[in-house]
N, C-alpha and C. Protein backbone atom coordinates (compact mmCIF):
# COMPACT_ATOMS: atom_id res chain seq x y z
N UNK A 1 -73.34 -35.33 33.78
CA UNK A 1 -72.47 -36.34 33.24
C UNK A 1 -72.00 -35.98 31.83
N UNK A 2 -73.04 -35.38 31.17
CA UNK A 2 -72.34 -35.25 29.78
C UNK A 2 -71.50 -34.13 29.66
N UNK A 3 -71.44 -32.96 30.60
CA UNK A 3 -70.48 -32.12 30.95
C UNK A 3 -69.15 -32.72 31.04
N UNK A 4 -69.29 -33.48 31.95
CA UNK A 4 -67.96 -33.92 32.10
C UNK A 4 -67.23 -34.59 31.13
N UNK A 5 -68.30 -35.89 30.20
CA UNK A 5 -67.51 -36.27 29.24
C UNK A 5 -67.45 -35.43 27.85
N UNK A 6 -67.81 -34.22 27.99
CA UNK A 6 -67.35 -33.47 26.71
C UNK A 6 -66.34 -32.45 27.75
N UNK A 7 -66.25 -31.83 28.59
CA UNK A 7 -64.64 -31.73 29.12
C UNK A 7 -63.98 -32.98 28.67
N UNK A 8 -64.02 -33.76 29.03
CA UNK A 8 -62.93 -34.72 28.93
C UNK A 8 -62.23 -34.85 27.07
N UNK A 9 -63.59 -34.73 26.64
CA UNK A 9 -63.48 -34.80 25.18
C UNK A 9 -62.61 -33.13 24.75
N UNK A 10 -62.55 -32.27 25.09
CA UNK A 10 -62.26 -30.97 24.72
C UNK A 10 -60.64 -30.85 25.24
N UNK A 11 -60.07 -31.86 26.29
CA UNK A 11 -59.04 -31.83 27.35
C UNK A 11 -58.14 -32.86 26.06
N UNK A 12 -58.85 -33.59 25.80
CA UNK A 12 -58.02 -34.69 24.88
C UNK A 12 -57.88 -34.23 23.45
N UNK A 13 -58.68 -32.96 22.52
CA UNK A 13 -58.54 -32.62 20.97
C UNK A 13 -57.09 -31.86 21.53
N UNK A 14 -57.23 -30.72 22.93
CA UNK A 14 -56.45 -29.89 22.99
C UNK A 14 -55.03 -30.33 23.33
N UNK A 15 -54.78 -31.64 23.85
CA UNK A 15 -53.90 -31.82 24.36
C UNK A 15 -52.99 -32.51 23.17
N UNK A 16 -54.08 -33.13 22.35
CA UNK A 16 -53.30 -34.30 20.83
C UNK A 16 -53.11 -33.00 20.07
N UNK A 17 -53.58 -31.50 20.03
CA UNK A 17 -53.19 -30.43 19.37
C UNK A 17 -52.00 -29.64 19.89
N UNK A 18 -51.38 -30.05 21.13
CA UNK A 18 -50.61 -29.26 21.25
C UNK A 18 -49.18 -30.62 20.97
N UNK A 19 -49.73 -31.89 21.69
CA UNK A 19 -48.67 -32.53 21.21
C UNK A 19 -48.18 -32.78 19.59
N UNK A 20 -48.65 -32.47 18.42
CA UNK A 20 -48.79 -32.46 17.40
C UNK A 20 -47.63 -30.99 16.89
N UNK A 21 -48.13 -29.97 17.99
CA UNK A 21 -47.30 -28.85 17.05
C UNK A 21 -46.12 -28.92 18.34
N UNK A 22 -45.72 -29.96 18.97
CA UNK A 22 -44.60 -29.52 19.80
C UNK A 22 -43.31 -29.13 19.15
N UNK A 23 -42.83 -27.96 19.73
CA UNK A 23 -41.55 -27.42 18.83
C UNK A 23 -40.09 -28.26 19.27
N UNK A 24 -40.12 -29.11 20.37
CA UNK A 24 -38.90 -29.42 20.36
C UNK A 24 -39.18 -31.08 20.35
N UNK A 25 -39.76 -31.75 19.37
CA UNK A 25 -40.02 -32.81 18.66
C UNK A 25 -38.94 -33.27 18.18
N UNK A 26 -37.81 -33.72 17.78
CA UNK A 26 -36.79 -34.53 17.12
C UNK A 26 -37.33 -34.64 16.14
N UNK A 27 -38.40 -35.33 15.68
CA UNK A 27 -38.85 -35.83 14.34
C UNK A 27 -38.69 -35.07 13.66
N UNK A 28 -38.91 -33.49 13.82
CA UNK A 28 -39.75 -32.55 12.88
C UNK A 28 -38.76 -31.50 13.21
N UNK A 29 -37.02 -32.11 13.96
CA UNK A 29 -36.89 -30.32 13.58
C UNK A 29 -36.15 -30.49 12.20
N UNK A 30 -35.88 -29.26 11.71
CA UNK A 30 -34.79 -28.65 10.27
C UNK A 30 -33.49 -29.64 10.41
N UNK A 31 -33.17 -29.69 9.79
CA UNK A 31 -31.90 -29.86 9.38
C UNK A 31 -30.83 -29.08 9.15
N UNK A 32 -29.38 -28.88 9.91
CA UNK A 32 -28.94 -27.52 9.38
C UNK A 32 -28.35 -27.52 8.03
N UNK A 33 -27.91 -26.09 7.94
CA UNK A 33 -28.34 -25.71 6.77
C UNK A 33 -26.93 -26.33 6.14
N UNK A 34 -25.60 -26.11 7.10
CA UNK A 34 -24.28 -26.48 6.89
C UNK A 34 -24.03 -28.24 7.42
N UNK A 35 -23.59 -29.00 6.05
CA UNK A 35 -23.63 -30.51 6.67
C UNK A 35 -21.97 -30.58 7.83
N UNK A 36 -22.65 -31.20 8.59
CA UNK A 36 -21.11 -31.61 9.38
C UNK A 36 -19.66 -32.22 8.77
N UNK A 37 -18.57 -31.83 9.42
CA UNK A 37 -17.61 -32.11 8.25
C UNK A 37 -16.94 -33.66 8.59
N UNK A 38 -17.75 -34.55 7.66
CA UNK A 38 -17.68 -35.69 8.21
C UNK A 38 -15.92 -36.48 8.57
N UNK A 39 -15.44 -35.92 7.25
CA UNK A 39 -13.62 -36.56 7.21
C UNK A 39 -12.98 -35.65 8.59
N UNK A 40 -13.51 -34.68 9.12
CA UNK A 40 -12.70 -34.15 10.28
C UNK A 40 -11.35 -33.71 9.57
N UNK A 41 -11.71 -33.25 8.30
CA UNK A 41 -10.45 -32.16 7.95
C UNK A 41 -10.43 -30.51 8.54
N UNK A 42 -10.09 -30.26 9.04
CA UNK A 42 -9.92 -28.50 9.12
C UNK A 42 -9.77 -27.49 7.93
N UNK A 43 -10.58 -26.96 8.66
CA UNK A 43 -11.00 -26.01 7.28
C UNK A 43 -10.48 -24.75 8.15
N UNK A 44 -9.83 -23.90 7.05
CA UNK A 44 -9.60 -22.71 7.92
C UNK A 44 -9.44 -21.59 6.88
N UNK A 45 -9.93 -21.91 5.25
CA UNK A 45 -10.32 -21.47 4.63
C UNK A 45 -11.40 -19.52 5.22
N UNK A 46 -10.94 -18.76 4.61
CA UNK A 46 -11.65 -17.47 4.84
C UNK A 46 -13.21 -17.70 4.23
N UNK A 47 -13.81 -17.89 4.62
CA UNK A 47 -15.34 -17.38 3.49
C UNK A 47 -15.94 -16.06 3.98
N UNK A 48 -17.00 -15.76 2.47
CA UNK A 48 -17.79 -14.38 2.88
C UNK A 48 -17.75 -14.06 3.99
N UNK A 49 -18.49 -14.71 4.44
CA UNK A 49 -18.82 -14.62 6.34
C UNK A 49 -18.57 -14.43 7.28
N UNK A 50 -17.01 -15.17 7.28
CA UNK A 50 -16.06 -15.30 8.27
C UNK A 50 -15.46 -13.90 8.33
N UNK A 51 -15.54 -13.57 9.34
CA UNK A 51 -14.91 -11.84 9.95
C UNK A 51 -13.50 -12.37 10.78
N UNK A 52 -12.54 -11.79 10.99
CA UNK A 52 -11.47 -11.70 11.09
C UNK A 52 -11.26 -10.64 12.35
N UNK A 53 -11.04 -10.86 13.62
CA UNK A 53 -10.66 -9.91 14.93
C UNK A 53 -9.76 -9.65 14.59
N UNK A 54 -9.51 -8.72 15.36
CA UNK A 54 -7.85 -8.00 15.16
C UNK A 54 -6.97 -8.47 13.94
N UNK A 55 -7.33 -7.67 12.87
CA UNK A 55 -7.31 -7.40 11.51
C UNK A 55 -5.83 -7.13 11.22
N UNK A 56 -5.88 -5.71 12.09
CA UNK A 56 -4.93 -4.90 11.73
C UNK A 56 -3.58 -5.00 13.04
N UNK A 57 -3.37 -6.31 13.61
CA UNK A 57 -2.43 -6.77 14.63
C UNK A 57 -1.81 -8.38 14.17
N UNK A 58 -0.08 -8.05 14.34
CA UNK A 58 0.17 -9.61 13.62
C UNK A 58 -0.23 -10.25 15.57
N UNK A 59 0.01 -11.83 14.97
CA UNK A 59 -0.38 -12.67 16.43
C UNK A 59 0.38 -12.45 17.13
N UNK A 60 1.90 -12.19 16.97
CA UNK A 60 2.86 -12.23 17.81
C UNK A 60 2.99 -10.72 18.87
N UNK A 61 1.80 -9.61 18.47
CA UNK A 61 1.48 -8.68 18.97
C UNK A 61 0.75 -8.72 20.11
N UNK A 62 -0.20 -9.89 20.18
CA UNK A 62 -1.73 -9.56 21.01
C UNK A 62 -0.97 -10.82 22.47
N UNK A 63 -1.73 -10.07 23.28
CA UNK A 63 -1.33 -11.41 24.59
C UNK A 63 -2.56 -11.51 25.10
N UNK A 64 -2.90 -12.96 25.59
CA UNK A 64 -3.92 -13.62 26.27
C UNK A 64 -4.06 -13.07 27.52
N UNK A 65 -4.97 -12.51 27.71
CA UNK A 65 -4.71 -11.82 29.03
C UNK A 65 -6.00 -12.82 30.25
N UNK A 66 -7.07 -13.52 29.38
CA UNK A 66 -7.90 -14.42 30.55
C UNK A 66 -8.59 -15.35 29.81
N UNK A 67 -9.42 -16.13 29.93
CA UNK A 67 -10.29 -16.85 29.78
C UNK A 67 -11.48 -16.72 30.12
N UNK A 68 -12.90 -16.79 29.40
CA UNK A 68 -14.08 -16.75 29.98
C UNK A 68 -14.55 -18.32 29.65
N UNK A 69 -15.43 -19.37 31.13
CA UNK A 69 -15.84 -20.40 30.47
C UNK A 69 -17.37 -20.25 31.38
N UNK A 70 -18.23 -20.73 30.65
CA UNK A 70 -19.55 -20.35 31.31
C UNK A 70 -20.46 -21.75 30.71
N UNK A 71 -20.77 -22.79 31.69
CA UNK A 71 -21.32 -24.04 31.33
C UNK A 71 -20.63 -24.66 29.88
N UNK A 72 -21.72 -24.41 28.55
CA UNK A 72 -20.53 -25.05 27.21
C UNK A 72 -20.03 -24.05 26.40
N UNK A 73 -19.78 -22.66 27.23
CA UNK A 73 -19.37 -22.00 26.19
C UNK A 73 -17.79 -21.19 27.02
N UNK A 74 -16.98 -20.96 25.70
CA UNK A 74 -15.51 -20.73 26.01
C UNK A 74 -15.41 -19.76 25.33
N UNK A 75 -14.91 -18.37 25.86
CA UNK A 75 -13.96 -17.46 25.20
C UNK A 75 -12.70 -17.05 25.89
N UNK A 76 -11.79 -16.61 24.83
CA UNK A 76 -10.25 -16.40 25.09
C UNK A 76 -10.34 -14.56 24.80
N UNK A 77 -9.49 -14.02 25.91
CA UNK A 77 -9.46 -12.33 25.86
C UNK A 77 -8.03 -11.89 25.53
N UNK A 78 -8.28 -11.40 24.66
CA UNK A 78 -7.10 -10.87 23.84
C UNK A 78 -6.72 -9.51 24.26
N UNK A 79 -5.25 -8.81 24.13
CA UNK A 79 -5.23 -7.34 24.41
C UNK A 79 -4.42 -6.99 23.39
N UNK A 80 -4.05 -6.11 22.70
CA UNK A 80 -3.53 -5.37 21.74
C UNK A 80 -2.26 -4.41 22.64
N UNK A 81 -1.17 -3.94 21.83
CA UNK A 81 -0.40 -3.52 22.26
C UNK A 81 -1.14 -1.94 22.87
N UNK A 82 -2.07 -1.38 21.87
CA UNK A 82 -2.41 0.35 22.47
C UNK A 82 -3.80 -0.05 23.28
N UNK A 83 -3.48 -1.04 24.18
CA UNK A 83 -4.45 -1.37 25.03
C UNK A 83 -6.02 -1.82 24.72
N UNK A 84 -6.18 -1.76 23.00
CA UNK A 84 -7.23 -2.87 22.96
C UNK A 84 -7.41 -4.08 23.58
N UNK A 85 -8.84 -4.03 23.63
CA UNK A 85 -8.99 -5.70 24.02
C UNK A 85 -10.31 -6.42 22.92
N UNK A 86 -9.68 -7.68 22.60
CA UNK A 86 -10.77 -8.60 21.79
C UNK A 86 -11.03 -9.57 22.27
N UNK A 87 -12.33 -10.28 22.11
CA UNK A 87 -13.04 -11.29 22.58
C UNK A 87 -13.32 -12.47 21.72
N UNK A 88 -12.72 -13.53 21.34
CA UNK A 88 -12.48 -14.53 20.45
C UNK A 88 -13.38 -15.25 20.85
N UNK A 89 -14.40 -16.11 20.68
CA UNK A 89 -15.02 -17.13 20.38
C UNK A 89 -14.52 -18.81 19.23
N UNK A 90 -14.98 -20.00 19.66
CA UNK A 90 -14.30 -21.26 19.01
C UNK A 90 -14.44 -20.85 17.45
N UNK A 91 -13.93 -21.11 16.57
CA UNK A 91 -13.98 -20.84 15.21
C UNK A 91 -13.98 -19.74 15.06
N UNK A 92 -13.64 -18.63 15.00
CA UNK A 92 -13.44 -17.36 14.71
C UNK A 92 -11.72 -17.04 14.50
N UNK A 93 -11.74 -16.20 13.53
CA UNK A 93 -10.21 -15.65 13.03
C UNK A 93 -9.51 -14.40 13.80
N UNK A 94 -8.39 -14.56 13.81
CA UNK A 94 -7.91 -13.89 14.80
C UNK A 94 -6.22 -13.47 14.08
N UNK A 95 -5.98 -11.85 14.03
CA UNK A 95 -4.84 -11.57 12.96
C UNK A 95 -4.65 -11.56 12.05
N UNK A 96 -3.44 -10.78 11.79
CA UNK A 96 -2.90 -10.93 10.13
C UNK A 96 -3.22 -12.26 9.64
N UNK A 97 -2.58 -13.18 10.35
CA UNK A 97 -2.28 -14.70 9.73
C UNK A 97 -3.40 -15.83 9.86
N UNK A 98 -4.75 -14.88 10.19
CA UNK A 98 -5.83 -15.33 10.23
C UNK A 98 -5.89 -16.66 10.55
N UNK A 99 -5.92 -16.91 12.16
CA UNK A 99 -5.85 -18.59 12.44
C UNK A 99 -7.13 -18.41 13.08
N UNK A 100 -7.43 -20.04 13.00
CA UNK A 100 -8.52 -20.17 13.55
C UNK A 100 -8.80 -20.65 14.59
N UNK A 101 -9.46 -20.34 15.87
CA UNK A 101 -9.30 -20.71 17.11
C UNK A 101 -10.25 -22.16 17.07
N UNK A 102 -9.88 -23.13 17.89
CA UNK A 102 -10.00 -24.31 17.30
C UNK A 102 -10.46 -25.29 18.51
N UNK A 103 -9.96 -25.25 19.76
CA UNK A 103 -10.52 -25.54 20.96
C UNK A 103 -9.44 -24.62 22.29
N UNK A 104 -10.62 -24.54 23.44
CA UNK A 104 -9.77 -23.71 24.58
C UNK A 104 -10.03 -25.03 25.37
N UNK A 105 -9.08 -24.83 26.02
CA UNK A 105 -9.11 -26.09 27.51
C UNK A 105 -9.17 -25.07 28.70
N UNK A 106 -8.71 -25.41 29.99
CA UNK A 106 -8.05 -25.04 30.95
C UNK A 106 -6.51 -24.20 31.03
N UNK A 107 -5.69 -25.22 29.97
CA UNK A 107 -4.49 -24.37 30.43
C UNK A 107 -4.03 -24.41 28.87
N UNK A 108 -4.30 -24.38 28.15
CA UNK A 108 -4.01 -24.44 26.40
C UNK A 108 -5.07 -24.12 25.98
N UNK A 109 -4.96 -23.51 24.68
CA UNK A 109 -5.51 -22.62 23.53
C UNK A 109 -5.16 -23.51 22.36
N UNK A 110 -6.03 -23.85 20.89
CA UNK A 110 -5.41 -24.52 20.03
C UNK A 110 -6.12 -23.74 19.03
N UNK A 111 -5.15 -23.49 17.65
CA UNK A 111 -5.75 -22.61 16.59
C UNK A 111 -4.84 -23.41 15.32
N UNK A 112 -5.84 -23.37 14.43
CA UNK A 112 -5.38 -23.99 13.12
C UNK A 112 -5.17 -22.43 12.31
N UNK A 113 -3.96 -22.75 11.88
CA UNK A 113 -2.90 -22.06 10.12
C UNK A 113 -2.71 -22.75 9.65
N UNK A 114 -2.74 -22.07 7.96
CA UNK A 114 -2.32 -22.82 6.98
C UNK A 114 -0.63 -23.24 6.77
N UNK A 115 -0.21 -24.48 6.28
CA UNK A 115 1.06 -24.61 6.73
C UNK A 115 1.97 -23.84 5.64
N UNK A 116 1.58 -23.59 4.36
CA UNK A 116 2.35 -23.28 3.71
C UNK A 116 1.10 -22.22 3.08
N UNK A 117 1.95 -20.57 3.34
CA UNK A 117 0.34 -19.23 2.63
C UNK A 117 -0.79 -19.73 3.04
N UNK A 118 -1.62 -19.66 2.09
CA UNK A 118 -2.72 -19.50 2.03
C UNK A 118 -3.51 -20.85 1.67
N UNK A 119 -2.57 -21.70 1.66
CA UNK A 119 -3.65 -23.00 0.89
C UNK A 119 -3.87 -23.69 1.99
N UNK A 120 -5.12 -24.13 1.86
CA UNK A 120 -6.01 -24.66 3.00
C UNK A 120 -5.80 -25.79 3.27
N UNK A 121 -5.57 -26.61 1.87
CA UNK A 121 -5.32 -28.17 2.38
C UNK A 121 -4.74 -28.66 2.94
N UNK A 122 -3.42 -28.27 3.43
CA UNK A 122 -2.11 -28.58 4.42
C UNK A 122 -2.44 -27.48 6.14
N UNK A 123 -2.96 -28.08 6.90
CA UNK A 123 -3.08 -27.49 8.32
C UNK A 123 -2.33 -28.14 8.76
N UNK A 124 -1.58 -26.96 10.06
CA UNK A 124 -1.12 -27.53 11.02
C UNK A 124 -1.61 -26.96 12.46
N UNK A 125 -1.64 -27.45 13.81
CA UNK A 125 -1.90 -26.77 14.59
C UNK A 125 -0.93 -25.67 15.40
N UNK A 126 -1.29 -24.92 16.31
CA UNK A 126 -0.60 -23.68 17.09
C UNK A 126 -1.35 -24.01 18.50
N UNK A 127 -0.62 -24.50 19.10
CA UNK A 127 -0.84 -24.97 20.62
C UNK A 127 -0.32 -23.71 21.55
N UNK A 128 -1.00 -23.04 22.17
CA UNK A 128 -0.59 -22.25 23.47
C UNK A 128 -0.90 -22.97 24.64
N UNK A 129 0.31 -22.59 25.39
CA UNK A 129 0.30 -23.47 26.84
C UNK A 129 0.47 -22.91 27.50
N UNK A 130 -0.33 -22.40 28.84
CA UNK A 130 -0.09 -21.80 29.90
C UNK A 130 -0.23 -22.41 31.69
């Protein structure tokens, strides 16, 4: 008998020890590191970070040649005139005129530019429709 109730006792430290360090807890995860952009302005601003596809091609060069969609994730396939091909992902820059890909649907593509150069505060969108 006392076997059993010190199993029982050893079944219950281990089990309040694992519920304690569970990793996908809500309470206890991080916070990210970037706050969400609460006003829903577009940013399409370049930073450090941000890498730029097809650099060295204006937009009016590259054609959409497919779509990849796989449960929640979307990419758009790009081809270059000397038969490159690039693979765009949502938020990522794309060209000279560095726009930012912004949502893919089914049959449209949407990418934010700046409306006037380079200044960020005035966006407008670039709707492709196919």
């Amino acid at each position: 008998m006392r076997r059993i109730i010190l199993l029982l006792l050893m079944l219950c430290s281990v089990s309040l020890a694992a519920r304690l360090s569970d990793p996908f807890d809500k309470k206890r995860r991080i916070k990210p590191a970037v706050p969400p952009n609460e006003d829903n302005a577009p940013s399409v601003c370049v930073t450090e970070r941000d890498t730029v596809v097809a650099e060295q091609y204006a937009f009016a060069e590259l054609q959409v040649i497919g779509l990849l969609e796989y449960a929640d994730s979307h990419k758009v396939i790009f081809s270059a005139p000397d038969t490159r091909v690039f693979i765009l992902h949502p938020n990522e820059l794309i060209a000279r005129e560095r726009l930012r890909l912004k949502r893919i649907n089914r049959n449209s593509i949407q990418f934010l530019r700046p409306r006037s150069g380079q200044d960020c505060t005035i966006m407008e969108n670039l709707n492709l429709h196919f």
